[in-house]
Protein backbone atom coordinates (compact mmCIF):
# COMPACT_ATOMS: atom_id res chain seq x y z
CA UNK A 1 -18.99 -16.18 8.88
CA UNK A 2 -18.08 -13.01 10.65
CA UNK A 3 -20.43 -12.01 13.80
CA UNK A 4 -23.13 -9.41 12.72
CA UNK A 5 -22.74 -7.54 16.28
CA UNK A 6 -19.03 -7.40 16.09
CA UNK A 7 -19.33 -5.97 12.18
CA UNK A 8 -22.20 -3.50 13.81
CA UNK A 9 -19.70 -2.18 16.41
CA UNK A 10 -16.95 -1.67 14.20
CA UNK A 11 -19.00 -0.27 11.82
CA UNK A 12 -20.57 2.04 14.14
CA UNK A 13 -16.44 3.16 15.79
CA UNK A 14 -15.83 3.26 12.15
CA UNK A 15 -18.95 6.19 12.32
CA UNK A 16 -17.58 8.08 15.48
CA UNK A 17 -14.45 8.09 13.98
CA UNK A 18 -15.54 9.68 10.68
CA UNK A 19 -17.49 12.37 12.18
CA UNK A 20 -14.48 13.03 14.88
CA UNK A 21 -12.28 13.58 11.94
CA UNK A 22 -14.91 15.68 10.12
CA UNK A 23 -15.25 17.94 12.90
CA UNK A 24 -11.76 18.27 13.77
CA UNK A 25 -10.87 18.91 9.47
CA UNK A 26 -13.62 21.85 10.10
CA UNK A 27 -11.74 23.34 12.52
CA UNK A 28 -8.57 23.50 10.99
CA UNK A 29 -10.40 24.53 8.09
CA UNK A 30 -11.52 27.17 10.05
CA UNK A 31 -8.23 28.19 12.00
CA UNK A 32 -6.23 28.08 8.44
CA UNK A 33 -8.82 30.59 6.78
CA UNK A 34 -8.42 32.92 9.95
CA UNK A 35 -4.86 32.69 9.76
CA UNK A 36 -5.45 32.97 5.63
CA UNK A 37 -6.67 36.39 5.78
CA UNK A 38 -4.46 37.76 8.30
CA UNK A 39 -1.28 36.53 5.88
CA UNK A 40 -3.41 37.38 2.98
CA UNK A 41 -3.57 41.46 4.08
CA UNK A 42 -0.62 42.31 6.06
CA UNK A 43 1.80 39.94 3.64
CA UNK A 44 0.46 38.59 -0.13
CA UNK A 45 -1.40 41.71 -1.50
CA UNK A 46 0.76 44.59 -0.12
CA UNK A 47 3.98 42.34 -1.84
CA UNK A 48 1.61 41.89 -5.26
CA UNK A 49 1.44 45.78 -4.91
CA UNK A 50 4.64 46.55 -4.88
CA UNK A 51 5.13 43.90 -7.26
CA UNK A 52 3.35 45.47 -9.96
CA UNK A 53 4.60 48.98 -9.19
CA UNK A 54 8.02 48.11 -9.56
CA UNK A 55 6.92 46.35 -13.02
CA UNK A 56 4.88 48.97 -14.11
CA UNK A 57 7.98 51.00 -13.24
CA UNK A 58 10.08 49.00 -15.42
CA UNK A 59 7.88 49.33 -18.66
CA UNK A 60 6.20 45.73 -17.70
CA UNK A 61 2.79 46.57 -17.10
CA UNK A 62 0.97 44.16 -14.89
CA UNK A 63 -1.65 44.97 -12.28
CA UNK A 64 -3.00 43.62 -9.19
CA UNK A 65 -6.90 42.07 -8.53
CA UNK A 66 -8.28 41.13 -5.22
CA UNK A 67 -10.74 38.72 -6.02
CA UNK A 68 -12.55 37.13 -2.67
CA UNK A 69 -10.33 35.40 -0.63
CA UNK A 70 -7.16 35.99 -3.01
CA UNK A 71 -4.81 38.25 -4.75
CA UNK A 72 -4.34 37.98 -8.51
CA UNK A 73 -0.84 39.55 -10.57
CA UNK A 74 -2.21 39.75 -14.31
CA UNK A 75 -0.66 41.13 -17.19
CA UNK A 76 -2.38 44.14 -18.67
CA UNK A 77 -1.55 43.16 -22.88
CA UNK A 78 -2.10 39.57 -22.05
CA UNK A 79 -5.23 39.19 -19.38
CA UNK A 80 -4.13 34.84 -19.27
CA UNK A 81 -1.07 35.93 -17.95
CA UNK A 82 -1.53 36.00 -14.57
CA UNK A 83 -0.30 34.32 -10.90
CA UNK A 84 -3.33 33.94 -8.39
CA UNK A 85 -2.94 33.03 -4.65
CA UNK A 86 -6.28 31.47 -3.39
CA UNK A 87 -6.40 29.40 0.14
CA UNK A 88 -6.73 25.35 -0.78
CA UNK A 89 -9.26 24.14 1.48
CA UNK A 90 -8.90 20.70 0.01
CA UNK A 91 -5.14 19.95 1.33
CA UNK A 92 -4.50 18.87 4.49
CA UNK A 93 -3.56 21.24 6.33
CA UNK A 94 -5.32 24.19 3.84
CA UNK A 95 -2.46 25.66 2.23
CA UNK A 96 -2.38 28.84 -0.09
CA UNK A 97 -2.29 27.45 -3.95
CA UNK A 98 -0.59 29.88 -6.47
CA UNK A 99 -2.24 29.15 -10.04
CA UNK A 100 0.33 30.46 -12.84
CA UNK A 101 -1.53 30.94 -16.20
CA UNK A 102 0.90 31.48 -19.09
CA UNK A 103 -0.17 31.93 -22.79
CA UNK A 104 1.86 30.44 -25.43
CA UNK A 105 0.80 30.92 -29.02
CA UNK A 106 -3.01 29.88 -28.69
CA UNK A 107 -2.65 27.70 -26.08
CA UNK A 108 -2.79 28.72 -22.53
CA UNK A 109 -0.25 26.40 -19.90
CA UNK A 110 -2.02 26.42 -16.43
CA UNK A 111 0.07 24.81 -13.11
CA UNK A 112 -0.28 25.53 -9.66
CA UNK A 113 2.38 25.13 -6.48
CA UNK A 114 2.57 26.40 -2.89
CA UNK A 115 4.10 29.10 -1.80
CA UNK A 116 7.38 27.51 -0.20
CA UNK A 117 6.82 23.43 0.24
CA UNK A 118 4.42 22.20 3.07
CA UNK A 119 4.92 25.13 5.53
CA UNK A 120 2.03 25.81 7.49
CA UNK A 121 0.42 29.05 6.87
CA UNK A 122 1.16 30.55 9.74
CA UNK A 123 4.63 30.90 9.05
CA UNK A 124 4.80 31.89 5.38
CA UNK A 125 6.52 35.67 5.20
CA UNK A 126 6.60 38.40 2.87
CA UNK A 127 9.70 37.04 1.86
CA UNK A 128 8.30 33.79 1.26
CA UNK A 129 5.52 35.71 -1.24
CA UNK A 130 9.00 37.92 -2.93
CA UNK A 131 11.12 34.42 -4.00
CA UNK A 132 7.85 32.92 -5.38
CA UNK A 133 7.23 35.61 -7.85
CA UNK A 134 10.68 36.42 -8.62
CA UNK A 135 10.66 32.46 -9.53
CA UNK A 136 7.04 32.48 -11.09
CA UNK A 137 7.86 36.07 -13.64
CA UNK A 138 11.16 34.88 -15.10
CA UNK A 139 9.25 34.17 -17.88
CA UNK A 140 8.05 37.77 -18.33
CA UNK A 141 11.00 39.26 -17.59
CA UNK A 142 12.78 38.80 -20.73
C-alpha cells in the first residue's frame, strides 16, 4: 500500500504544477492576442480588402466583414460562402484559424486550417494572408 503522505505531496506538486502551467497558458494567451490584433490590422484585413476589390473588379463580387476579433471574405450571391480568420485560443501556442464555408447543392462543407503550418503569429506576413486565399478561392474562381 502506497504511503498517504507521499501520495499527498505528489498530489499537491501535481497542484503547483497545474496552476504554474495555467498561469503561464494565460500569458501566452495574452501575448498571442496582443500580437493577434497588431497582425490582424496592419496585415489580414487590409489584404481581405484588397482581396475583394480586385474580385469585385473582376465581376466576382465578394465583400469583406470585421466581426470582433476577425476578418470575414463572404460572397455577396451566396452569404455560406465565405473564409473567416478568427485567433484560436484553444491551440497551443493560439494560432489564427481560417474557417472556409463552401455551399454545394444544399449542403454546406465547413473546414478550417492555419494560415501557413505552425508558425507563430508573430511572424505570419501579408504574404502569408495572399497564398492562403489564392489557395482557399480556387474554387470560386472558375
Amino acid at each position: 500500500m502506497a504511503d498517504t503522505a507521499v501520495v499527498r505531496k505528489r498530489v499537491r506538486t501535481a497542484i503547483e504544477q497545474a496552476r504554474r502551467d495555467a498561469s503561464e497558458r494565460r500569458a501566452r494567451v495574452a501575448e498571442a492576442r496582443k500580437n493577434y490584433e497588431t497582425f490582424l490590422e496592419s496585415a489580414a484585413i487590409p489584404v481581405f480588402r484588397m482581396f475583394a476589390n480586385i474580385l469585385k473588379s473582376e465581376g466576382l463580387h465578394f465583400e469583406v466583414m470585421t466581426p470582433a476579433d476577425g476578418v470575414r471574405l463572404q460572397s455577396e450571391r451566396n452569404r455560406d460562402d465565405a473564409i473567416e480568420m478568427e485567433l484560436d485560443t484553444s491551440a497551443d501556442p493560439p494560432q489564427p484559424l481560417v474557417t472556409i464555408t463552401r455551399t454545394r447543392g444544399s449542403r454546406i462543407v465547413q473546414h478550417d486550417r492555419s494560415i501557413k503550418g505552425s508558425n507563430p503569429l508573430v511572424q505570419l506576413t501579408e504574404e502569408d494572408v495572399i497564398e492562403m486565399l489564392l489557395d482557399e478561392l480556387r474554387p470560386w474562381l472558375s
